[in-house]
N, C-alpha and C. Protein backbone atom coordinates (compact mmCIF):
# COMPACT_ATOMS: atom_id res chain seq x y z
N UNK A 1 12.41 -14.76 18.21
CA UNK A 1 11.16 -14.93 17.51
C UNK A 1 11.46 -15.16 16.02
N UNK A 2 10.79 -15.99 15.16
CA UNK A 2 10.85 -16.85 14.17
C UNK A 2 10.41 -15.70 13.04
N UNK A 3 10.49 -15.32 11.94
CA UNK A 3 9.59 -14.46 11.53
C UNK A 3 8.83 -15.02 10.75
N UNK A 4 6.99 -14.36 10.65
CA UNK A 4 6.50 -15.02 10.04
C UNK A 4 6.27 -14.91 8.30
N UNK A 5 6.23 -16.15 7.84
CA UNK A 5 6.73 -15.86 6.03
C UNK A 5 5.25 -14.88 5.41
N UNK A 6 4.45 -15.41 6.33
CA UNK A 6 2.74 -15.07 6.03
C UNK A 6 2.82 -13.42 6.08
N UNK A 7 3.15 -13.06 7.09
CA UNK A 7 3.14 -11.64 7.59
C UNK A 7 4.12 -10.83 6.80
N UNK A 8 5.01 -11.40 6.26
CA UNK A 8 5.95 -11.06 5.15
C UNK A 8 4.76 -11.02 3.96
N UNK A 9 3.94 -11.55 3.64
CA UNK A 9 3.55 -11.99 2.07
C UNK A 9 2.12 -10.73 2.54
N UNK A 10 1.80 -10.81 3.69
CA UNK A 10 0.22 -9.53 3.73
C UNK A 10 1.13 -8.28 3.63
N UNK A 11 1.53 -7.54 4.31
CA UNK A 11 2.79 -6.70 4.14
C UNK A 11 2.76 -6.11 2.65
N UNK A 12 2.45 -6.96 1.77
CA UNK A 12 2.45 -6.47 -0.17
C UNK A 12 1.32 -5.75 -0.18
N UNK A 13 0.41 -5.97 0.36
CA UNK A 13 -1.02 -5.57 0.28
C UNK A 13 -1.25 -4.46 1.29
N UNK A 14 -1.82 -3.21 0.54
CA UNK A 14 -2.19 -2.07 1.54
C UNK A 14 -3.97 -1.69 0.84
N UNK A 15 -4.63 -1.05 1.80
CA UNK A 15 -5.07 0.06 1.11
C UNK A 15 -5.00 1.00 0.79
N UNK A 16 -5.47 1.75 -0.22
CA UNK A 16 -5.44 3.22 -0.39
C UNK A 16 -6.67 3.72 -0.59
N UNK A 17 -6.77 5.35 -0.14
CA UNK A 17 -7.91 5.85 -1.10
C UNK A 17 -7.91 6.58 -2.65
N UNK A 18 -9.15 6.50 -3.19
CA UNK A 18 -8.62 7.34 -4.14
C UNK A 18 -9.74 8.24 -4.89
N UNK A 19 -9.44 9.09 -5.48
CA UNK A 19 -11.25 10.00 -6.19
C UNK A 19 -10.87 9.28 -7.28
N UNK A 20 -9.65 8.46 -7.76
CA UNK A 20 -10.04 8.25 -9.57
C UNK A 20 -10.62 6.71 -9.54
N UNK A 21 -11.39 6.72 -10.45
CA UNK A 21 -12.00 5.42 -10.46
C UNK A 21 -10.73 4.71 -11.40
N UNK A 22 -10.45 3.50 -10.52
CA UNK A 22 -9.15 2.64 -10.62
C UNK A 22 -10.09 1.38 -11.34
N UNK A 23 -8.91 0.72 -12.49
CA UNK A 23 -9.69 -0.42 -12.35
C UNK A 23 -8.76 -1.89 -12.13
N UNK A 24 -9.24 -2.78 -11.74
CA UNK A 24 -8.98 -4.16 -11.15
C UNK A 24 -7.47 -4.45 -12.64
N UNK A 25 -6.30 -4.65 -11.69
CA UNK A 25 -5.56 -5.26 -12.70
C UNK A 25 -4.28 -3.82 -12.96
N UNK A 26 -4.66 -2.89 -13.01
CA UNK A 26 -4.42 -1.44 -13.44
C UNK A 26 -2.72 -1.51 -12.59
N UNK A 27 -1.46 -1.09 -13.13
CA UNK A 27 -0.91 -0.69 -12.73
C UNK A 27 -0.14 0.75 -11.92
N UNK A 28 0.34 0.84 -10.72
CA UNK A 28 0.35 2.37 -10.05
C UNK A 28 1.95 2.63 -10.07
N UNK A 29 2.15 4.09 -10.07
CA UNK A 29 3.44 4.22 -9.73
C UNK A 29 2.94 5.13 -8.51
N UNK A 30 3.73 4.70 -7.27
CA UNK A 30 3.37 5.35 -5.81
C UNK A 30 4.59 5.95 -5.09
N UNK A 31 4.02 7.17 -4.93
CA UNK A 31 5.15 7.96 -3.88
C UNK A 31 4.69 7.23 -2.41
N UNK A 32 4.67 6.96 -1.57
CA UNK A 32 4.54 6.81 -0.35
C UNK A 32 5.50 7.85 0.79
N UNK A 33 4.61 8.84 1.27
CA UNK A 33 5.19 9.67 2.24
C UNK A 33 5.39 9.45 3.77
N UNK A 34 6.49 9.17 3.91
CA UNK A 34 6.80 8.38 5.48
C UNK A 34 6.85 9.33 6.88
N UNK A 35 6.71 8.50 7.94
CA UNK A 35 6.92 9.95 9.33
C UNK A 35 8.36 10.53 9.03
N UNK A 36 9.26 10.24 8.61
CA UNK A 36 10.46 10.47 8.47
C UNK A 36 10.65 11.11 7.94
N UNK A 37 9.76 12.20 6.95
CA UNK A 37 10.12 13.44 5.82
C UNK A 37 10.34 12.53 4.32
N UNK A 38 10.82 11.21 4.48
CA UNK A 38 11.12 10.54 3.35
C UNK A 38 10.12 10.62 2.59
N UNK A 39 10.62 9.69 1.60
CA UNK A 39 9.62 9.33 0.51
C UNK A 39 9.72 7.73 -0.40
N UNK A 40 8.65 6.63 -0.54
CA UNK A 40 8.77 5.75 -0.74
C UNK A 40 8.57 5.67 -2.60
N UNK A 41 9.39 5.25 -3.23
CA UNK A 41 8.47 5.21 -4.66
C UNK A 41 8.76 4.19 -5.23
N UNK A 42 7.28 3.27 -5.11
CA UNK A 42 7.34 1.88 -5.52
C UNK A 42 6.03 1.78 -6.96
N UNK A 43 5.63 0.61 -6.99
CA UNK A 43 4.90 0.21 -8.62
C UNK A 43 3.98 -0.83 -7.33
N UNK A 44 2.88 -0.74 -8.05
CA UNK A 44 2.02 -1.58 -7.29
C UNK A 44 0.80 -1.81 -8.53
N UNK A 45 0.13 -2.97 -8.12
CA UNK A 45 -1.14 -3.49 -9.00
C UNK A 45 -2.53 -3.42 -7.99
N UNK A 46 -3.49 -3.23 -8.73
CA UNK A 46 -4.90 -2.90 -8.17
C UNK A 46 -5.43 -4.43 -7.84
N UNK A 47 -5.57 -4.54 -6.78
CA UNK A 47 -6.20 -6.27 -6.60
C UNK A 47 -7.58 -5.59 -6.30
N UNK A 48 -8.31 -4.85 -6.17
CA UNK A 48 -9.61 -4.54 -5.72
C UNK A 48 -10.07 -3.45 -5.31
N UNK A 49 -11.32 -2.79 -6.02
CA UNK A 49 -11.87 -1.15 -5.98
C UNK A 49 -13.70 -1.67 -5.48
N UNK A 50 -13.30 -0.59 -4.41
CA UNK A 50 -14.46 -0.60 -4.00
C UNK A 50 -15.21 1.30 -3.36
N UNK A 51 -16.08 1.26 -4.20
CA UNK A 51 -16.64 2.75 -4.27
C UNK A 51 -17.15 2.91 -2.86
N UNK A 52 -16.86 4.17 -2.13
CA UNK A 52 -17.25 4.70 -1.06
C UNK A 52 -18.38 5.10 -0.87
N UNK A 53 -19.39 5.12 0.15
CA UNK A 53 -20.53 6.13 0.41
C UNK A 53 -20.13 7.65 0.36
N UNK A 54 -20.87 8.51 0.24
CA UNK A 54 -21.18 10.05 -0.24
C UNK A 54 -20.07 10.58 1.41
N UNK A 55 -19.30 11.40 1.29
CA UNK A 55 -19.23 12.03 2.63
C UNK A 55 -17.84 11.09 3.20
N UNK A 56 -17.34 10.14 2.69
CA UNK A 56 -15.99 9.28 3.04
C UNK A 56 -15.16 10.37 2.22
N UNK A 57 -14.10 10.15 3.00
CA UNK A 57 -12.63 10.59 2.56
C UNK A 57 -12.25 11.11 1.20
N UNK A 58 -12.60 9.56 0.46
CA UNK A 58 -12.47 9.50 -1.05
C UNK A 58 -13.55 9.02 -1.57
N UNK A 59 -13.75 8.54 -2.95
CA UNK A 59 -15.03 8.54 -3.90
C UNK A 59 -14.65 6.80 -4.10
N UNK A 60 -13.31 6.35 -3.68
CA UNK A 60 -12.92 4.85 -3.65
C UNK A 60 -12.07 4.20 -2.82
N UNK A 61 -12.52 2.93 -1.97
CA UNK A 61 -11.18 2.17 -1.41
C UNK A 61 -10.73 0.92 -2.35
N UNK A 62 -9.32 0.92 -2.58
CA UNK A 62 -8.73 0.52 -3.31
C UNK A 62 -7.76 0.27 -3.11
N UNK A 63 -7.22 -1.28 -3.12
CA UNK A 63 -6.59 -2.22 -2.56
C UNK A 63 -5.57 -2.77 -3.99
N UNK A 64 -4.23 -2.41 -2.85
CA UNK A 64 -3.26 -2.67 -4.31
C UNK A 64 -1.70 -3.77 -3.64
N UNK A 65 -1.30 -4.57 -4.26
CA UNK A 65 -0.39 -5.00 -4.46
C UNK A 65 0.83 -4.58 -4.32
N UNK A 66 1.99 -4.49 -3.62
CA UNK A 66 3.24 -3.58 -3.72
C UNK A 66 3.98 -5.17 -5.15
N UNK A 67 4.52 -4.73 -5.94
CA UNK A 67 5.09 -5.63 -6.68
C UNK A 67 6.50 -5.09 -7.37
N UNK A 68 7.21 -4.17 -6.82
CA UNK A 68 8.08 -3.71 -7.54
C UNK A 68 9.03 -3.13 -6.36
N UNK A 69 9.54 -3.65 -5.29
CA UNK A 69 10.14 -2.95 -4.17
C UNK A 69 11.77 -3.90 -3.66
N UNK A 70 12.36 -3.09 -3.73
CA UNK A 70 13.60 -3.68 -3.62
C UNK A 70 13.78 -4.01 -1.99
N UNK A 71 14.70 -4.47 -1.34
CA UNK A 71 15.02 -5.28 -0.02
C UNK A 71 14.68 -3.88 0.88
N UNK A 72 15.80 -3.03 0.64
CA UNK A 72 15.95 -1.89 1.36
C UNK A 72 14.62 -1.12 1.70
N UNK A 73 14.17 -1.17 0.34
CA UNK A 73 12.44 0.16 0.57
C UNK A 73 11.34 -0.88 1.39
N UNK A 74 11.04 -2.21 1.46
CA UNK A 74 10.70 -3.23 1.75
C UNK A 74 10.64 -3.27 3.17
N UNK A 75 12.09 -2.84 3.65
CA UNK A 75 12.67 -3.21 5.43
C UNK A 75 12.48 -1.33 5.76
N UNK A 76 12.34 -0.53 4.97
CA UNK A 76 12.09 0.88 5.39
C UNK A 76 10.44 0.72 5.83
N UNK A 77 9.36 0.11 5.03
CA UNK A 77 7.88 0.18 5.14
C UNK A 77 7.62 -0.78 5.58
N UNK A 78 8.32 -2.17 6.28
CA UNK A 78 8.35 -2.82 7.30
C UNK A 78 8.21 -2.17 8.41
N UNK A 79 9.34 -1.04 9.14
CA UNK A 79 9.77 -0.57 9.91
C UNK A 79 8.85 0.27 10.07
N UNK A 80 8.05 1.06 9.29
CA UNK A 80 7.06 1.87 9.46
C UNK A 80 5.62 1.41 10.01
N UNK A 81 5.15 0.29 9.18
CA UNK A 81 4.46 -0.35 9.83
C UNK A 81 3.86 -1.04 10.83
N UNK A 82 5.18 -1.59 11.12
CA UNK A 82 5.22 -2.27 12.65
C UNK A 82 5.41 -0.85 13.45
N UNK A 83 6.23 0.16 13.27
CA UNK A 83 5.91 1.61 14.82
C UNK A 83 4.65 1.62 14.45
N UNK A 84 3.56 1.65 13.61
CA UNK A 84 2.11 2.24 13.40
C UNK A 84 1.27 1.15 14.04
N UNK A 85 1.82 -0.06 13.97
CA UNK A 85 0.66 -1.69 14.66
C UNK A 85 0.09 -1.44 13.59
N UNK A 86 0.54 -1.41 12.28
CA UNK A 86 -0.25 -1.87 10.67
C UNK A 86 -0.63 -3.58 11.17
């Protein structure tokens, strides 16, 4: 199987939640906590905040960019993703 370059390039893009009001553009520094006990810590940018109804999780969903991840941490949250069917 061929891999796809597309599915490589969505892969950058996650959501998160969050209570702080984030704004569009805003840079993150992110731990990401894996099934593995590990720990991921990458830099990511805010592509889009969107405020939750009363009684959700968090007070925002908020959609960020991974832009700072080397090969290795990259093919670790690959690997995670695909066991989850992200």
């Amino acid at each position: 199987m061929v891999p796809d370059p597309q599915d490589d390039e969505r892969r950058k893009f996650r959501r998160i939640y969050s209570d702080d009001e984030l704004k569009v553009g805003s840079r993150l520094e992110l731990d990401l906590f894996l099934p593995d006990d590990t720990t991921l810590a990458t830099k990511a940018v805010v592509v889009w905040v969107h405020e939750m109804p009363s009684g959700s999780p968090a007070k925002y969903d908020v959609g960020v960019r991974f832009d700072a991840m080397d090969d290795a941490d990259q093919q670790r949250l690959s690997h995670v993703l695909d066991e989850e069917g992200a």
